[in-house]
Protein backbone atom coordinates (compact mmCIF):
# COMPACT_ATOMS: atom_id res chain seq x y z
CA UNK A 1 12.74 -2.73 -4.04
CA UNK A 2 15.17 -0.02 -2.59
CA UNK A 3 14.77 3.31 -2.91
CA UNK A 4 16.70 5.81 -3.84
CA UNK A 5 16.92 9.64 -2.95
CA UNK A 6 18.64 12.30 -5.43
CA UNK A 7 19.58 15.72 -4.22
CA UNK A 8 21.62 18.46 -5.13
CA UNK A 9 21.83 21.84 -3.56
CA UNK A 10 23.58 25.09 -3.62
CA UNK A 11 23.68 28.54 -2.29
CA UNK A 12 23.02 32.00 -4.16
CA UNK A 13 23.09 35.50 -3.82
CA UNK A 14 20.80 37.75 -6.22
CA UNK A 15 20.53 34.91 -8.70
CA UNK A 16 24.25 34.50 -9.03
CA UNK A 17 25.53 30.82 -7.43
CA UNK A 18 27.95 31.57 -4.99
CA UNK A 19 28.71 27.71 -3.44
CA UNK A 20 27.82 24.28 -5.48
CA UNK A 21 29.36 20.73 -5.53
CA UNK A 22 31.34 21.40 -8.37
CA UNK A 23 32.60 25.35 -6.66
CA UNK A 24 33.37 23.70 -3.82
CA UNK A 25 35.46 20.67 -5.00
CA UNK A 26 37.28 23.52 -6.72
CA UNK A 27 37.76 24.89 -3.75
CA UNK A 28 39.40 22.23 -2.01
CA UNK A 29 41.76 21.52 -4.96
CA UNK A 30 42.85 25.02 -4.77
CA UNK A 31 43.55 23.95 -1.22
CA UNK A 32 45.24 21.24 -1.62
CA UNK A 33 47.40 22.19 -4.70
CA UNK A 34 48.20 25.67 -4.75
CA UNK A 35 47.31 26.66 -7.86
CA UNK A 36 44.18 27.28 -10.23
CA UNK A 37 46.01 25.38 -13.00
CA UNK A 38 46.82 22.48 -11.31
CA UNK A 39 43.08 22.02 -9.33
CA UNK A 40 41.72 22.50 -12.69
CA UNK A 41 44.03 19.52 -13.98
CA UNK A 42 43.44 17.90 -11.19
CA UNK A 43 39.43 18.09 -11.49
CA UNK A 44 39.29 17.44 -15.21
CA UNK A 45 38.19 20.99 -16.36
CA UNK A 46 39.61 23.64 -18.40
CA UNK A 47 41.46 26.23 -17.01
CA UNK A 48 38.88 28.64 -18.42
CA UNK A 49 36.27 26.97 -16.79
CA UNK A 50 37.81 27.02 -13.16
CA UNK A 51 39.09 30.53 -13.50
CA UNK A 52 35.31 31.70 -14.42
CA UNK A 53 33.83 29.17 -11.64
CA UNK A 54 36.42 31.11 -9.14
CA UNK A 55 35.66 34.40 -10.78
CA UNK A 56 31.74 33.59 -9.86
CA UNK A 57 32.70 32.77 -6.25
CA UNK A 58 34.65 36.01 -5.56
CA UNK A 59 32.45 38.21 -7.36
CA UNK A 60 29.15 36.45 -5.25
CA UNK A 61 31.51 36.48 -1.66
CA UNK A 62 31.25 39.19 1.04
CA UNK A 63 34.48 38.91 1.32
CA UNK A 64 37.60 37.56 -1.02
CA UNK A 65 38.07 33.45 -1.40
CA UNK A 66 41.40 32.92 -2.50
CA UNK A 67 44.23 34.63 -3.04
CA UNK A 68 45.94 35.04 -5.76
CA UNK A 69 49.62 35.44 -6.81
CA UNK A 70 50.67 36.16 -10.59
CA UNK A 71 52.79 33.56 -12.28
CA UNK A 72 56.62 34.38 -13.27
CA UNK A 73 59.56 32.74 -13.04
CA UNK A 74 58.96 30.61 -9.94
CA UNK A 75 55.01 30.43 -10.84
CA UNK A 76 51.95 31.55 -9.92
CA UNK A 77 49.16 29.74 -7.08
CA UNK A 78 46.73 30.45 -5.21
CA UNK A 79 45.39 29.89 -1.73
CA UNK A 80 42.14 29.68 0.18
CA UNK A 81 41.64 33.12 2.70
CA UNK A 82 39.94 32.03 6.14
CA UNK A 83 36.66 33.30 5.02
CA UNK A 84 36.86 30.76 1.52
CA UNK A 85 37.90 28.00 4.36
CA UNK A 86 34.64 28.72 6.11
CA UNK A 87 32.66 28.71 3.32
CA UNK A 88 33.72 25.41 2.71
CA UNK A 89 33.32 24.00 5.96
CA UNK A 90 29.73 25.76 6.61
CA UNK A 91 28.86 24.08 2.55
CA UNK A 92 30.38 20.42 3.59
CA UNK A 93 28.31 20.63 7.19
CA UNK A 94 25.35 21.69 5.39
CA UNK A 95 25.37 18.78 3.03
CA UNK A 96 26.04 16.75 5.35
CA UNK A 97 22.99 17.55 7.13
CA UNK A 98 20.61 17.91 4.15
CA UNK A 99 21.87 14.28 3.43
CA UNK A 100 20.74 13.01 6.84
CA UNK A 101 17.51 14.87 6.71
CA UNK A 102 16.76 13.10 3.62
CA UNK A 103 17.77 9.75 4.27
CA UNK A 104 15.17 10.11 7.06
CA UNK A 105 12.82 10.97 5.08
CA UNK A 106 13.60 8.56 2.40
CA UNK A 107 13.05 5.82 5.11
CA UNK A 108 9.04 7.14 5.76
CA UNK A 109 7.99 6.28 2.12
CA UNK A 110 10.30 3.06 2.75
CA UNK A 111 8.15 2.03 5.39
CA UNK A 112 4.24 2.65 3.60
């Protein structure tokens, strides 16, 4: 019989979420597109739901996220700021290393 470990964390400030799986791939499609719109196409969610997800992360930040430009002719988008870059990176290393911790663990009650 194999075992199985399930885990999911995330990171708050005064009971508001600041970082979670779901903020976080957000994130990176923001990253990687440009644009709230299209990372919210791109993820499967309303745009309503990523702006308020976004909204969430600024509000909970020290410091701003993204970036935003207003849309027009040519278009709005928006971009990650250094600081939203880090707080993806320090999120993805910290899961990373929950992850291991736990597979460790999960290997203990494999072994009784």
């Amino acid at each position: 019989m194999g075992y199985k470990i399930k885990s999911r964390i995330w990171i708050e400030s005064e009971d508001n979420v600041l970082l979670g799986e779901g903020r976080v791939h957000l994130l990176k499609a923001i990253d990687d597109t440009g644009s709230l719109s299209k990372a919210a196409k791109s993820l499967n969610i309303s745009y309503k739901k990523a702006w308020q997800m976004l909204d969430a992360v600024n509000k909970s930040a020290k410091k701003p996220v993204t970036i935003n430009s207003i849309g027009g002719k040519g278009g709005g988008g928006a971009e990650l700021t250094e600081y939203g870059k880090s707080l993806v990176n320090a999120f993805d290393e910290i899961n990373k290393n929950c992850w291991a911790f736990l597979d460790k663990e999960l290997a203990r009650i494999e072994k009784l």
